[in-house]
Protein backbone atom coordinates (compact mmCIF):
# COMPACT_ATOMS: atom_id res chain seq x y z
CA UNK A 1 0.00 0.00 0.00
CA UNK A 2 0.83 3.29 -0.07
CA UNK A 3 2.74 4.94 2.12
CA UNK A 4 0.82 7.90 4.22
CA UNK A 5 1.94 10.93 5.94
CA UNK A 6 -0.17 13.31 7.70
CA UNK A 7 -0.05 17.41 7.75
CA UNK A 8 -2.58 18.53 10.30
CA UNK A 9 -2.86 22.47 12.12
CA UNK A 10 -2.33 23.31 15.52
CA UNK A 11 -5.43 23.67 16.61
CA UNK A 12 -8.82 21.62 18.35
CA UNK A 13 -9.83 20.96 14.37
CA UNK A 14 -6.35 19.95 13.55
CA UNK A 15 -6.22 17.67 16.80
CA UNK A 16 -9.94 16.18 16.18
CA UNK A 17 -8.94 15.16 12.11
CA UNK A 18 -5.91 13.53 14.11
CA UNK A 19 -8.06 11.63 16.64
CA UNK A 20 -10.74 10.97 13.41
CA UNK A 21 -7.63 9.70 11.05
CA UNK A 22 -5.88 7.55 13.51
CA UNK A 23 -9.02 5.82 14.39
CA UNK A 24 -8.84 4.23 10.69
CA UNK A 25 -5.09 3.52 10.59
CA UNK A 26 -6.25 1.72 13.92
CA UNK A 27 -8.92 -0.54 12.02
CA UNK A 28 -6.36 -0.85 9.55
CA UNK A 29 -3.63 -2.03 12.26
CA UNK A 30 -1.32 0.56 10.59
CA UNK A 31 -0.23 4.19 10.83
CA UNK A 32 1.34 7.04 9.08
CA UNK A 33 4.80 6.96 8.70
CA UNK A 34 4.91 11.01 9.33
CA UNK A 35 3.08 13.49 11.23
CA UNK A 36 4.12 17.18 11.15
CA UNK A 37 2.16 20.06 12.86
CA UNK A 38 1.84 23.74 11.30
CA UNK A 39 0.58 26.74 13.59
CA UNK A 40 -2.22 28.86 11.94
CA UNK A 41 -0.78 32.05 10.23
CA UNK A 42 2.70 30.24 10.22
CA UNK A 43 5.38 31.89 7.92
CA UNK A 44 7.80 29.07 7.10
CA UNK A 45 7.19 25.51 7.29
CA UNK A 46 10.83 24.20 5.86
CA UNK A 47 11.36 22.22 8.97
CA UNK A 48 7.72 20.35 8.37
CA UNK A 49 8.12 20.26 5.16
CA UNK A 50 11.86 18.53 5.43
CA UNK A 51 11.02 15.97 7.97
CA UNK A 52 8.21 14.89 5.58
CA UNK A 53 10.74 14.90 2.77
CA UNK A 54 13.15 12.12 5.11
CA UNK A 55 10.33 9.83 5.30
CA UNK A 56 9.58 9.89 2.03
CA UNK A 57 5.82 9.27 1.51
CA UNK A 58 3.70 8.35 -1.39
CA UNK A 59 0.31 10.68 0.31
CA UNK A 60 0.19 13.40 2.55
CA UNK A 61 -3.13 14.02 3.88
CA UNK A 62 -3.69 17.65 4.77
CA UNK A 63 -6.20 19.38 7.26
CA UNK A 64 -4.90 23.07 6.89
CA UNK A 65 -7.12 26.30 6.08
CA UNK A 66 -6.14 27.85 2.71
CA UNK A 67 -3.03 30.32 3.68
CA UNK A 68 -1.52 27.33 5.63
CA UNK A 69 -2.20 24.95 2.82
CA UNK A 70 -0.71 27.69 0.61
CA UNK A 71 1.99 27.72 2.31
CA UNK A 72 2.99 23.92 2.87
CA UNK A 73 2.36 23.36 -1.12
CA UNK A 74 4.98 26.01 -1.86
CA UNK A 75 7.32 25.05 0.36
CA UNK A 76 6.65 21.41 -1.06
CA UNK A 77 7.54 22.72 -4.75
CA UNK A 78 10.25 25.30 -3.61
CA UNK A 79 11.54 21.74 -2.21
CA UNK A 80 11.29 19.80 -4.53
CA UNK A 81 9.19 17.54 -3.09
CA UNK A 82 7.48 14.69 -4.56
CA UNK A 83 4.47 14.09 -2.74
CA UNK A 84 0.32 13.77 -3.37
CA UNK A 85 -1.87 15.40 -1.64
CA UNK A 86 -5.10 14.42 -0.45
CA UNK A 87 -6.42 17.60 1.40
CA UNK A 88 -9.57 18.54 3.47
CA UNK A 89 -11.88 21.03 1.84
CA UNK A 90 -10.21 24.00 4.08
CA UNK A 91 -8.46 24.32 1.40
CA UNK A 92 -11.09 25.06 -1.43
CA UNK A 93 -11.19 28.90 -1.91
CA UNK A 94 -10.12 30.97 -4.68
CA UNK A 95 -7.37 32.30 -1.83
CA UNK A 96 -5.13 29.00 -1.95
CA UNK A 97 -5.05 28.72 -5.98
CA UNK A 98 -3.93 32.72 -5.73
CA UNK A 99 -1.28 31.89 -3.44
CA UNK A 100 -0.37 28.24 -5.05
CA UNK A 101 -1.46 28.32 -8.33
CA UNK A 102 2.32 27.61 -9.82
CA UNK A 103 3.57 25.20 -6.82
CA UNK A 104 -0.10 22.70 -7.68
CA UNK A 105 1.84 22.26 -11.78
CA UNK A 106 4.29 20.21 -9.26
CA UNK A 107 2.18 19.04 -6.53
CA UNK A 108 -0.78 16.89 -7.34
CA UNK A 109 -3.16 18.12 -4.64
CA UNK A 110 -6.87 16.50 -4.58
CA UNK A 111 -9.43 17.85 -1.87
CA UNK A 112 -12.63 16.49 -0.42
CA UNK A 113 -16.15 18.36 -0.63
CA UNK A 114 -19.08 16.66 0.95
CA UNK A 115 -21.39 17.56 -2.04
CA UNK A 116 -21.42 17.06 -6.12
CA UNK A 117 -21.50 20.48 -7.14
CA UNK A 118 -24.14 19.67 -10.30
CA UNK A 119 -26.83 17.19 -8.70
CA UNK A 120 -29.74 17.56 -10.38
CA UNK A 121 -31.49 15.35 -7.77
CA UNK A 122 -30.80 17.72 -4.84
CA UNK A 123 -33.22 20.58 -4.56
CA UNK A 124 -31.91 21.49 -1.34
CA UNK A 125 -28.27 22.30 -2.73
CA UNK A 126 -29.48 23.53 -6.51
CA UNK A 127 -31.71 26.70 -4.27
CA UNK A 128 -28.98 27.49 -2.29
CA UNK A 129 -26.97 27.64 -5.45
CA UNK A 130 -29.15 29.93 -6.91
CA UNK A 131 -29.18 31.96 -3.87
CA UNK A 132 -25.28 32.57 -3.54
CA UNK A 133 -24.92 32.96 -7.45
CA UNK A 134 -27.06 35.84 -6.97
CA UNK A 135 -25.67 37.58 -4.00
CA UNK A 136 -22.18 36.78 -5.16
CA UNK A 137 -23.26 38.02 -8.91
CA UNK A 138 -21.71 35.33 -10.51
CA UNK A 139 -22.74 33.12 -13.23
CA UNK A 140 -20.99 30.02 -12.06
CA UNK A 141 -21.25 28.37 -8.75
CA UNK A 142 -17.46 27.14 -9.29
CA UNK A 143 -16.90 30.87 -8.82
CA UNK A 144 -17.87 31.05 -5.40
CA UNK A 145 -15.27 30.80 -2.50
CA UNK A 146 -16.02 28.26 0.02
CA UNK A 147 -19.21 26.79 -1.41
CA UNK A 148 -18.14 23.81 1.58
CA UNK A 149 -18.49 25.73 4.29
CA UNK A 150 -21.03 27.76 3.11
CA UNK A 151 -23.11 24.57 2.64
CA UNK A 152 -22.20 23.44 6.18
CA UNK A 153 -23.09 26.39 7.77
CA UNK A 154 -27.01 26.38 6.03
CA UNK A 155 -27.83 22.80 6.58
CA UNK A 156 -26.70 23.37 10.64
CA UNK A 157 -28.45 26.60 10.37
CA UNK A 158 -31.90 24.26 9.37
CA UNK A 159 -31.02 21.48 11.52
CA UNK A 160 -30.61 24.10 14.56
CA UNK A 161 -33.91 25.65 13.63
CA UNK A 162 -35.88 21.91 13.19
CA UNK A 163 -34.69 21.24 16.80
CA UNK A 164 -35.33 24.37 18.49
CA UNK A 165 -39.20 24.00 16.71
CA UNK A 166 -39.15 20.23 17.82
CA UNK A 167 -38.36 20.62 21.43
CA UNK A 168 -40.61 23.34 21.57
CA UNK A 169 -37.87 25.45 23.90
CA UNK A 170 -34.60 26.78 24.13
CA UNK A 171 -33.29 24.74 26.30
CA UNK A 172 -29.80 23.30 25.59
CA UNK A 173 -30.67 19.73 26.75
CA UNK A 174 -33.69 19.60 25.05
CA UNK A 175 -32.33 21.26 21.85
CA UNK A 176 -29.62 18.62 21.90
CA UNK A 177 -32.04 15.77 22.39
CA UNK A 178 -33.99 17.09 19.73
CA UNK A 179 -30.91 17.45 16.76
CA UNK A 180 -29.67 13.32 17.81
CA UNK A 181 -32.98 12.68 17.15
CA UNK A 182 -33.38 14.28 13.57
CA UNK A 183 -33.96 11.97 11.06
CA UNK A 184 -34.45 11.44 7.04
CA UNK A 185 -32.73 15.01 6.91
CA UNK A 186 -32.35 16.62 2.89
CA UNK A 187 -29.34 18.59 3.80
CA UNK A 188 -27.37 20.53 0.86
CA UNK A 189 -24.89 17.82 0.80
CA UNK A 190 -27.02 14.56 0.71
CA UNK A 191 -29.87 13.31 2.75
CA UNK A 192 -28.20 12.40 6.04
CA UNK A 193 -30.25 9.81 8.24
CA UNK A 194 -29.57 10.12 10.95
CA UNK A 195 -27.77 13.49 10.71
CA UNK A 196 -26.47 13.20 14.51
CA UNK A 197 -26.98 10.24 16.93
CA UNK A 198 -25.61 10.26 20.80
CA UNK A 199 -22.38 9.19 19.93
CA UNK A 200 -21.95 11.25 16.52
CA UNK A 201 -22.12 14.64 16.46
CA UNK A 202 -20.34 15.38 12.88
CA UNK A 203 -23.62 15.12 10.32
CA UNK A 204 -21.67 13.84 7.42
CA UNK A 205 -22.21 10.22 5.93
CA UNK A 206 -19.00 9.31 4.34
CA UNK A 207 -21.16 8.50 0.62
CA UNK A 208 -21.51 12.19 0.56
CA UNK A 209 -17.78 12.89 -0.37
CA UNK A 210 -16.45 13.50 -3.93
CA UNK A 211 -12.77 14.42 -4.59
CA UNK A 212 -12.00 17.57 -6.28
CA UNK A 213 -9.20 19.64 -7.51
CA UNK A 214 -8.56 22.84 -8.85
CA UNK A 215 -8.56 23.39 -12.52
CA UNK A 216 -5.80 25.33 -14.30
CA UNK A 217 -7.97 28.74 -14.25
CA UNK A 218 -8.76 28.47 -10.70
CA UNK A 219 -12.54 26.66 -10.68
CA UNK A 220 -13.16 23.86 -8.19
CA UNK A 221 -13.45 20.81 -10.60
C-alpha cells in the first residue's frame, strides 16, 4: 500500500482530524509513517516540510485552512518535493489557488467536498446555489469561494432551527435531544439519516464525499 503521511494544524480541528484519522489507521492495524504540525498564520514551514521529505511518503493528507495549505504546497515545490496530496476542503477557496497556483503544476493536490456540485437530484443544494450565485453576482457556482463551508453552515443553520421548533424550547438539553434525534434530513450535501446520533455529532455520511481539484484557471473541478 501506499505509504501515508499526515499534515494537520495546531489547533482543536487539527487535533480532532488527528483523533478521526488515527481511528482508521487503527482498524487498519497501521499508521502514518509522518506526522508534522503547522501553527495557523505560520510563515515558514521548511522544517515540516523537510522531515516529511526524510520519510519519504507516497500521500500526505492535509487538514490546513487555505493560507496554511498555501503555504505547505509552496514550500513542497520550492523543495522539490514529490508528494500527493489528499487535502480537506479547508483548502477550497479561490485564496489557496492565488497563493499556489504555480507550486499545484508540481504538486498533485486532490481535496474532499461533501457535495457534487451539479446534482440535479438535490433541490436542497441547486436553491442554495441559486441563492449565492445571486448575491455573489456570478454566473458560475465554481466561482464562489467556500461553497463547503457555506453549505455546512445552512444545513446546521436548518437542523438548529428543526430542533429548536421540535423541542418546543430553548433549552440546551432539550435542543440537543432534539438534533440526535433528527432523522431522514435533505441537507445541501445529501440526505443524512440520521444526521447526529448520541455518539456522533459530525452530520456527514461518508457516501456524501467527492474528490475535487482545482482546474488550471482556478474553478473547483
Amino acid at each position: 500500500g501506499s505509504k501515508i503521511a499526515l499534515l494537520l494544524e495546531t489547533t482543536v480541528w487539527g487535533r480532532s482530524n488527528f483523533q478521526a484519522i488515527s481511528k482508521t489507521f487503527n482498524k487498519r492495524n497501521t499508521k502514518p509513517i509522518a506526522v508534522e504540525w503547522i501553527d495557523r498564520a505560520d510563515t515558514d514551514v521548511n522544517i515540516q516540510i523537510a522531515s516529511l521529505q526524510k520519510k519519504n511518503p507516497d500521500i500526505v493528507i492535509m487538514a490546513l485552512n487555505a493560507p496554511e495549505g498555501a503555504l505547505a504546497v509552496n514550500t513542497m515545490a520550492a523543495r522539490g518535493a514529490n508528494f500527493r496530496i489528499i487535502s480537506h476542503w479547508g483548502i477550497a477557496h479561490n485564496n489557496f489557488y492565488t497563493l499556489a497556483s504555480s507550486a499545484l503544476k508540481k504538486i498533485p493536490t486532490l481535496f474532499f467536498q461533501p457535495f457534487k456540485f451539479i446534482d440535479s437530484e438535490n433541490e436542497t443544494k441547486n436553491q442554495l446555489m441559486i441563492k449565492i450565485m445571486a448575491t455573489e453576482k456570478v454566473n458560475s457556482i465554481y466561482n464562489v469561494n467556500a461553497f463547503a463551508g457555506i453549505v455546512n453552515a445552512y444545513d446546521l443553520t436548518r437542523m438548529l432551527a428543526q430542533s429548536i421548533q421540535r423541542a418546543k424550547s430553548t433549552d440546551r438539553k432539550k435542543i440537543k435531544s432534539a438534533l440526535e434525534s433528527l432523522r431522514d434530513f435533505k441537507s445541501a450535501s445529501c440526505t443524512l439519516n440520521p444526521p447526529f446520533t448520541p455518539k456522533r455529532h459530525d452530520a456527514i455520511d461518508k457516501k456524501c464525499f467527492v474528490l475535487y481539484r482545482f482546474s488550471e484557471d482556478g474553478r473547483v473541478v
